[in-house]
N, C-alpha and C. Protein backbone atom coordinates (compact mmCIF):
# COMPACT_ATOMS: atom_id res chain seq x y z
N UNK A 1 -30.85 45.76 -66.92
CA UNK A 1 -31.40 46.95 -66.31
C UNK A 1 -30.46 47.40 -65.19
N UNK A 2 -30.16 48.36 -65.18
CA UNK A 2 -28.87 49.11 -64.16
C UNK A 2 -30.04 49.08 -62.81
N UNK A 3 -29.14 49.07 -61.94
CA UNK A 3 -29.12 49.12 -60.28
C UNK A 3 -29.82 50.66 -60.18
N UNK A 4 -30.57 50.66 -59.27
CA UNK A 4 -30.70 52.33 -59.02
C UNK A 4 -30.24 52.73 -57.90
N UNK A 5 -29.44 51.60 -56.91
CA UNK A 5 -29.21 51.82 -55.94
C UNK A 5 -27.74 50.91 -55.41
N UNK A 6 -27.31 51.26 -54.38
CA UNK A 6 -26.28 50.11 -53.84
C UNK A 6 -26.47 49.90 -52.07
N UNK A 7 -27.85 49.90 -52.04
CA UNK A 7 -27.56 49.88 -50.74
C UNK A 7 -28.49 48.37 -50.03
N UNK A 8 -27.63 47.97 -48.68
CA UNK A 8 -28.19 46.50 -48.09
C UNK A 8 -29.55 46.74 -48.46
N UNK A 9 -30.49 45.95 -49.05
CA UNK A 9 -31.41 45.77 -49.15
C UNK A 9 -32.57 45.95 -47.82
N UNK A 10 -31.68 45.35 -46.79
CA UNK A 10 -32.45 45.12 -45.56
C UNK A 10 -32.50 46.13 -44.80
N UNK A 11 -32.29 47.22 -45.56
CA UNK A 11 -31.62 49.06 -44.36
C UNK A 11 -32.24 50.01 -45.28
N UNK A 12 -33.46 49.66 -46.00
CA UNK A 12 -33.70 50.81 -47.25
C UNK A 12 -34.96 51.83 -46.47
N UNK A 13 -34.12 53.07 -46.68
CA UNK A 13 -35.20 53.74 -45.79
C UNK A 13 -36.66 54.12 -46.58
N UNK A 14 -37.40 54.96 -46.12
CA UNK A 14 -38.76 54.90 -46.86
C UNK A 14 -37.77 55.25 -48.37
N UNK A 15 -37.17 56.82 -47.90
CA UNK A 15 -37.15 57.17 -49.41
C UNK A 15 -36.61 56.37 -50.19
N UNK A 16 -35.25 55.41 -49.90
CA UNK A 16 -35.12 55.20 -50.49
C UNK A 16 -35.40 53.84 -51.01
N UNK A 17 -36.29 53.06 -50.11
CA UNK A 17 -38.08 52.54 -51.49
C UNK A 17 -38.56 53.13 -52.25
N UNK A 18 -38.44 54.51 -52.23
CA UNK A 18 -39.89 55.09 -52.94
C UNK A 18 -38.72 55.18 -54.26
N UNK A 19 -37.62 55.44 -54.61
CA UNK A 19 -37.13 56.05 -55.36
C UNK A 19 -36.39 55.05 -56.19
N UNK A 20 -36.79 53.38 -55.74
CA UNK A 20 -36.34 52.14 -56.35
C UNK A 20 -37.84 51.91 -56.88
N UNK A 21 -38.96 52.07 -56.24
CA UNK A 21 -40.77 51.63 -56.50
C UNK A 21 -40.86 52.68 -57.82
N UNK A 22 -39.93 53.94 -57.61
CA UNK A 22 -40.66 55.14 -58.84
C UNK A 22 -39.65 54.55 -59.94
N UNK A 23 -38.52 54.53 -59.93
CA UNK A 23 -37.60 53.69 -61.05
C UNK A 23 -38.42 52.57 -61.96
N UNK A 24 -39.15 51.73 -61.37
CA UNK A 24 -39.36 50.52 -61.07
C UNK A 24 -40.63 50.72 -62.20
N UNK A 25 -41.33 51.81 -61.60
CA UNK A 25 -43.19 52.49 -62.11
C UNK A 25 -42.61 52.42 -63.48
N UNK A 26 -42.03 53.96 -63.35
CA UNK A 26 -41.27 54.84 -64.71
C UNK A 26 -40.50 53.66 -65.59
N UNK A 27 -39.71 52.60 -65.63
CA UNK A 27 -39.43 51.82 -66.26
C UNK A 27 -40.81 50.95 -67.06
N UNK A 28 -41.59 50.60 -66.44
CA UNK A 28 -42.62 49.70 -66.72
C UNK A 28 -43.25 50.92 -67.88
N UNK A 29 -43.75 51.40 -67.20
CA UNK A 29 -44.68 52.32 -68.28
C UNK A 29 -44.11 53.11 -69.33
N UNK A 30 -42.87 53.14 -69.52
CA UNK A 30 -41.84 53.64 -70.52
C UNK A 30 -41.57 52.85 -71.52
N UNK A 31 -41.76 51.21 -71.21
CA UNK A 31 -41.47 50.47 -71.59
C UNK A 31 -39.73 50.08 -71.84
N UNK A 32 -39.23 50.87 -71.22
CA UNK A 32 -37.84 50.62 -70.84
C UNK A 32 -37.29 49.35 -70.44
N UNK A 33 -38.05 48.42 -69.36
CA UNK A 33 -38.07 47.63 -69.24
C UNK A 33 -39.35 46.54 -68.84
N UNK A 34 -39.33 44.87 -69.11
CA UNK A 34 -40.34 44.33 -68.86
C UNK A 34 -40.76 43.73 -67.46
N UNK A 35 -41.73 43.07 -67.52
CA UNK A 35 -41.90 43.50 -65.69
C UNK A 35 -41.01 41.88 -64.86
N UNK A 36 -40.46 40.97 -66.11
CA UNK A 36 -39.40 40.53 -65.47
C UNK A 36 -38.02 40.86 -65.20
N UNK A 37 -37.73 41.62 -66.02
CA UNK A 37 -36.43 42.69 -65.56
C UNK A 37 -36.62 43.29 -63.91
N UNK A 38 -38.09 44.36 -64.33
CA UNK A 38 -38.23 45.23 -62.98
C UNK A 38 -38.10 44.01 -61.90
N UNK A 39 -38.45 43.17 -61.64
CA UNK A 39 -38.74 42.04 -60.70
C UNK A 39 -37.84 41.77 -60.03
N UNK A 40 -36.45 40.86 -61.25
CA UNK A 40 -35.38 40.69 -60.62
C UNK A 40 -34.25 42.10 -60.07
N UNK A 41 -34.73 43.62 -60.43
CA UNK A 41 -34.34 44.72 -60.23
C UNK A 41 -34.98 44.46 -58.55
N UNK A 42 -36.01 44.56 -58.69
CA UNK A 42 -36.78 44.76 -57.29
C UNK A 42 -36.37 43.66 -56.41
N UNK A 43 -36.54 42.27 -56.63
CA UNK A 43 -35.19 41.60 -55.91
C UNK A 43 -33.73 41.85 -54.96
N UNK A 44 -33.58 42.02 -55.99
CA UNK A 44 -31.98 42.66 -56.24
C UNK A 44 -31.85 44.27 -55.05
N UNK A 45 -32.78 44.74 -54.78
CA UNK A 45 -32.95 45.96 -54.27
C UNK A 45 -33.64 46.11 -53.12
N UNK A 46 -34.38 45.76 -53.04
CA UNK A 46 -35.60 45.79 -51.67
C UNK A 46 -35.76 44.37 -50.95
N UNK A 47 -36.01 43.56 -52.01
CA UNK A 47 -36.20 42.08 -51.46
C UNK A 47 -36.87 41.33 -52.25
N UNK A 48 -37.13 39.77 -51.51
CA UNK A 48 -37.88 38.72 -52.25
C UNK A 48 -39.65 39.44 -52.65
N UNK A 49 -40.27 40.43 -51.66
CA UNK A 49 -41.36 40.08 -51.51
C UNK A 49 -42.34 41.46 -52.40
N UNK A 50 -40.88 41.85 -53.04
CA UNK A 50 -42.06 43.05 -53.41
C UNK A 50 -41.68 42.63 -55.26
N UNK A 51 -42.73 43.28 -56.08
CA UNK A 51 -43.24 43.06 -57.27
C UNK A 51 -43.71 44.89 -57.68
N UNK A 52 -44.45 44.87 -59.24
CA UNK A 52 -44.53 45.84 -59.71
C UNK A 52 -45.63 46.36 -58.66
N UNK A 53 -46.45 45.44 -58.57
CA UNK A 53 -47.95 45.96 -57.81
C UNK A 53 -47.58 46.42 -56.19
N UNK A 54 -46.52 45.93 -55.74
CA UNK A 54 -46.03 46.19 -54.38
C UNK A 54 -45.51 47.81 -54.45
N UNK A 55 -44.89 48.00 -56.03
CA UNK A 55 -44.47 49.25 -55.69
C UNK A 55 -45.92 50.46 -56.20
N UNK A 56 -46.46 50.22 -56.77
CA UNK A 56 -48.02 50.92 -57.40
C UNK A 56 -48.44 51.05 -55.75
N UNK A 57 -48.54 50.20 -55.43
CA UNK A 57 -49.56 50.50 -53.82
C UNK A 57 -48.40 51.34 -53.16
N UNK A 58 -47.12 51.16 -52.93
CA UNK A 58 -46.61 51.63 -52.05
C UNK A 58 -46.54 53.00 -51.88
N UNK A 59 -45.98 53.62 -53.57
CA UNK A 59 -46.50 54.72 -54.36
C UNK A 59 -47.58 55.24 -54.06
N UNK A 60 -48.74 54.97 -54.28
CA UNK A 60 -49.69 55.57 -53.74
C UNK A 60 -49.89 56.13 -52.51
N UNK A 61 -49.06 55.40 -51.52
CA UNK A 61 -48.92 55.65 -50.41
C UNK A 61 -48.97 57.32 -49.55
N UNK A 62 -48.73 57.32 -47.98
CA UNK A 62 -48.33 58.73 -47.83
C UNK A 62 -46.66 58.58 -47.74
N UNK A 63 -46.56 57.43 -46.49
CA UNK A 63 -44.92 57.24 -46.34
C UNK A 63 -43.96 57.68 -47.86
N UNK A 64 -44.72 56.90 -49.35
CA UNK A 64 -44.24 57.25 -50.24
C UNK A 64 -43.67 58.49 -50.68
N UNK A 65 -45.28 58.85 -50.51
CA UNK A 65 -45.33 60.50 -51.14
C UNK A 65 -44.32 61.57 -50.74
N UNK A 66 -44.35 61.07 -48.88
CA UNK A 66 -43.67 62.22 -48.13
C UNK A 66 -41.99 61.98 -48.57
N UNK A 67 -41.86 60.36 -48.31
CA UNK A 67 -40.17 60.38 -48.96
C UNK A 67 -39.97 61.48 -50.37
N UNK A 68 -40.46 61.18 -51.46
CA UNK A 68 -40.06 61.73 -52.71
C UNK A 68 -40.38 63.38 -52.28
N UNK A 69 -41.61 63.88 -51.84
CA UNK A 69 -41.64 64.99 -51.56
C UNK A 69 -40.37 65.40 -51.09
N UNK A 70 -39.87 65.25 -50.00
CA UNK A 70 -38.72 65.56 -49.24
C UNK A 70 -36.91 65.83 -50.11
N UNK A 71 -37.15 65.23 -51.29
CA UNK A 71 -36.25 64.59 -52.07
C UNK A 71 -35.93 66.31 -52.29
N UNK A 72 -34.21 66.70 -52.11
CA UNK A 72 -33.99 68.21 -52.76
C UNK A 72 -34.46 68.35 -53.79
N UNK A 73 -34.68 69.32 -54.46
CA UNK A 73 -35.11 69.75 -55.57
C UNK A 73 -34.46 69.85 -56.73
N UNK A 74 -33.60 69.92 -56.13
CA UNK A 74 -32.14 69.64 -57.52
C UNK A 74 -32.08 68.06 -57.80
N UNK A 75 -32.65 66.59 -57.04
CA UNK A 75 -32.00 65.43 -57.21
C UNK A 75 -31.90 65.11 -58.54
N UNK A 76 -31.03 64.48 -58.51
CA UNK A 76 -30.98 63.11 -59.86
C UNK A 76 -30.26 62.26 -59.69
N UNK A 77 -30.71 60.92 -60.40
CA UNK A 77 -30.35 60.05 -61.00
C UNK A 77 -30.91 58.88 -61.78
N UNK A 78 -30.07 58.30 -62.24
CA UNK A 78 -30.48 57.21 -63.96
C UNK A 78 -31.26 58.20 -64.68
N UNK A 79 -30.86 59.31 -64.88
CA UNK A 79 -31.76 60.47 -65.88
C UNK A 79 -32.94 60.41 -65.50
N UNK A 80 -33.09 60.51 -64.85
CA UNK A 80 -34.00 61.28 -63.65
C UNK A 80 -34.56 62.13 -62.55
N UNK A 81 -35.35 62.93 -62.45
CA UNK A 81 -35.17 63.88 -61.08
C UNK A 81 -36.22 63.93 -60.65
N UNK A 82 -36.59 64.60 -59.43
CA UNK A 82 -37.47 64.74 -58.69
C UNK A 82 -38.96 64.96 -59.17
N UNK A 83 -39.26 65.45 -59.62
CA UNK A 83 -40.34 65.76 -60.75
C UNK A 83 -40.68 64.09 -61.48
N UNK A 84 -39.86 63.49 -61.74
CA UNK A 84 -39.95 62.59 -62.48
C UNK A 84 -40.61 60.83 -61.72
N UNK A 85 -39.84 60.97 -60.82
CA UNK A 85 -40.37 60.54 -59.83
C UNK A 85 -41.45 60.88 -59.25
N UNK A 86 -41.97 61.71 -58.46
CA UNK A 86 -43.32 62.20 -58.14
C UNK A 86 -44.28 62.20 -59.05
N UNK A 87 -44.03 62.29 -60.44
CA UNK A 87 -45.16 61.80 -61.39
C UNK A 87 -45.44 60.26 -61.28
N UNK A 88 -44.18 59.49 -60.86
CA UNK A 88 -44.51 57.89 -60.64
C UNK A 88 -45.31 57.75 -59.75
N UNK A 89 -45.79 58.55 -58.56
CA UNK A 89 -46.34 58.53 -57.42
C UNK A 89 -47.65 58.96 -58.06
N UNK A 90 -47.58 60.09 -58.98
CA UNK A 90 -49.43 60.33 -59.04
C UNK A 90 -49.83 59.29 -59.63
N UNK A 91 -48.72 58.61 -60.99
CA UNK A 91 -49.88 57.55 -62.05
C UNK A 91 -50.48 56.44 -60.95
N UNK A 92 -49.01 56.24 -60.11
CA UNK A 92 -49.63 55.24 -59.19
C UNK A 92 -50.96 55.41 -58.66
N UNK A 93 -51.11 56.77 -57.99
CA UNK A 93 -52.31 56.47 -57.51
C UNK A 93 -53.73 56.86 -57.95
N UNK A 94 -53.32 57.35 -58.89
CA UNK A 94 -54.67 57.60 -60.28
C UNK A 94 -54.53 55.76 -60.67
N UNK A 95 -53.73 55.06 -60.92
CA UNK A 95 -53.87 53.79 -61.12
C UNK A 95 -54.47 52.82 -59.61
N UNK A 96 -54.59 52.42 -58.82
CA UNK A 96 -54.96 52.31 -57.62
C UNK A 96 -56.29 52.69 -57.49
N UNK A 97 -56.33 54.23 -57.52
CA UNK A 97 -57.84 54.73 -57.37
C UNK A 97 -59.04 54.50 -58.67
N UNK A 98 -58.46 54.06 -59.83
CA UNK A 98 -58.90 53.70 -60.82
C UNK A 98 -59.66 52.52 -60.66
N UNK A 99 -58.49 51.40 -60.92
CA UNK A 99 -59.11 49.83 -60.26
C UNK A 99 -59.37 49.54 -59.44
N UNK A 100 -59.17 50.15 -58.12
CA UNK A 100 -60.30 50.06 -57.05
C UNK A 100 -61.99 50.66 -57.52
N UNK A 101 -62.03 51.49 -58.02
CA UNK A 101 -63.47 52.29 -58.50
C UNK A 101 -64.17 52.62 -57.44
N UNK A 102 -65.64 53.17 -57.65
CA UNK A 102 -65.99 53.43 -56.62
C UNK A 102 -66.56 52.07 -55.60
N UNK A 103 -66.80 51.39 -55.92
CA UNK A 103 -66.81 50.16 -54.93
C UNK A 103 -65.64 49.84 -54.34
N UNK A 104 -64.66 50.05 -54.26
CA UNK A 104 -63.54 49.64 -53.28
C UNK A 104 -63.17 48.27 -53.64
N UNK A 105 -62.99 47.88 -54.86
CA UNK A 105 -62.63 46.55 -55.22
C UNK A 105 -61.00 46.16 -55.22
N UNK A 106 -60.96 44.78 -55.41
CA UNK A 106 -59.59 44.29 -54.73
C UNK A 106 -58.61 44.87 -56.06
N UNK A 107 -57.33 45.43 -55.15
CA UNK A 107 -56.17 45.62 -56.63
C UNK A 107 -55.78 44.16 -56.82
N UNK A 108 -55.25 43.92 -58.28
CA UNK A 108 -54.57 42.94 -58.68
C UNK A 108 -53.55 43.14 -59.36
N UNK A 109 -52.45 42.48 -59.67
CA UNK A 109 -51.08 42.53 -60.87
C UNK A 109 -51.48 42.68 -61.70
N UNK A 110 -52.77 41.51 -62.15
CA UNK A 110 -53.21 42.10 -63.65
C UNK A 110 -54.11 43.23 -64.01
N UNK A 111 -54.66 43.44 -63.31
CA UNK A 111 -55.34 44.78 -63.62
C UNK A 111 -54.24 46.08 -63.30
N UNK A 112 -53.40 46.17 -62.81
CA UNK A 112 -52.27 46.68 -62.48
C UNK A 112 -51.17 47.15 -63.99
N UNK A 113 -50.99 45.50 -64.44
CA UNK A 113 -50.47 45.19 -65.58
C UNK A 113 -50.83 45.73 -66.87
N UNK A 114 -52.31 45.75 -67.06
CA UNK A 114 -53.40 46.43 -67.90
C UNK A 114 -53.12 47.41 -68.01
N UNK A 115 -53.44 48.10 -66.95
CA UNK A 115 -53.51 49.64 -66.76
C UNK A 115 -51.21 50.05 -67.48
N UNK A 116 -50.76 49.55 -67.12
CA UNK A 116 -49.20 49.71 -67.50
C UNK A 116 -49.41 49.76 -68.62
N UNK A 117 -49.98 48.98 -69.59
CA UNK A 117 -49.96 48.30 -71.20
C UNK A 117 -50.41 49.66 -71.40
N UNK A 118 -51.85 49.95 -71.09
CA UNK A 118 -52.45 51.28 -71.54
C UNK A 118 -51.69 52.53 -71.67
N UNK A 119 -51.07 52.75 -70.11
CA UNK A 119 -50.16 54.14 -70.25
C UNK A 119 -49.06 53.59 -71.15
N UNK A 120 -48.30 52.63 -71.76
CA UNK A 120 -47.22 52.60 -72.06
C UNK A 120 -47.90 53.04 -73.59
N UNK A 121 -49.54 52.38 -74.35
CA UNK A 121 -49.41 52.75 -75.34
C UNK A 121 -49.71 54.16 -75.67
N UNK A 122 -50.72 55.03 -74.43
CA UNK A 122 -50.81 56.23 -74.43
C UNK A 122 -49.31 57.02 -74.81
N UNK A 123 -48.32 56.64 -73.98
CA UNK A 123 -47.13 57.15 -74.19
C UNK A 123 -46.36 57.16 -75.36
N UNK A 124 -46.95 55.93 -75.99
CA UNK A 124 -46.21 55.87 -77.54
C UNK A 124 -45.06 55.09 -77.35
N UNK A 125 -44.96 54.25 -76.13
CA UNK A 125 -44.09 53.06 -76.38
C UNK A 125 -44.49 51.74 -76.89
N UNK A 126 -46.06 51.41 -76.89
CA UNK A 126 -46.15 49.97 -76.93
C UNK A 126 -46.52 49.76 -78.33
């Protein structure tokens, strides 16, 4: 799985979390890649401590939102653009607001994971 980025891991500004977390989404649910690829990607990029579900919550986020919002309108990259990304931000948080429900219940990887399987077969990858 290609790099989406080259930068110190330890200096990544919001956006550019949000735009390794939306890579990261958009891979999973594309089925482009599996979520041990994304992992050692996310490794490799941000750090030891974040995972698929680290980037779903983060995504959901505002810090998120506002990075990618901000993103010119022309961006791209790894065949990708702005638009493309910001859709990683809504599934995220239609996914989030989903498995939480209306009781406010705890997110998990696997219910996280679930919900991935689903959009990937909605999508016609799985």
């Amino acid at each position: 799985m290609a790099r989406t980025t080259h930068w110190p891991s330890a200096k990544l500004s919001p956006q550019q979390k949000a735009i390794v977390a939306a890579h990261a989404v958009l891979n999973l649910a594309e089925g482009k890649a599996d979520e041990r690829a994304v992992r050692s990607l996310l490794v490799d990029e941000i750090g030891l401590a974040w995972s698929p579900l680290n980037c779903v919550q983060y995504l959901s986020g505002k810090e998120a939102t506002a990075a990618l919002t901000a993103l010119p309108d022309n961006w791209k990259g790894l065949d990708r653009n702005k638009s493309d990304l910001l859709r990683a931000s809504v599934v995220s948080l239609a996914m989030v607001k989903e498995v939480r429900g209306a009781g406010g219940g705890k997110l998990s990887g696997a219910k996280i994971a679930e919900r991935l399987e689903e959009l990937r077969t909605a999508m016609g990858q799985g």
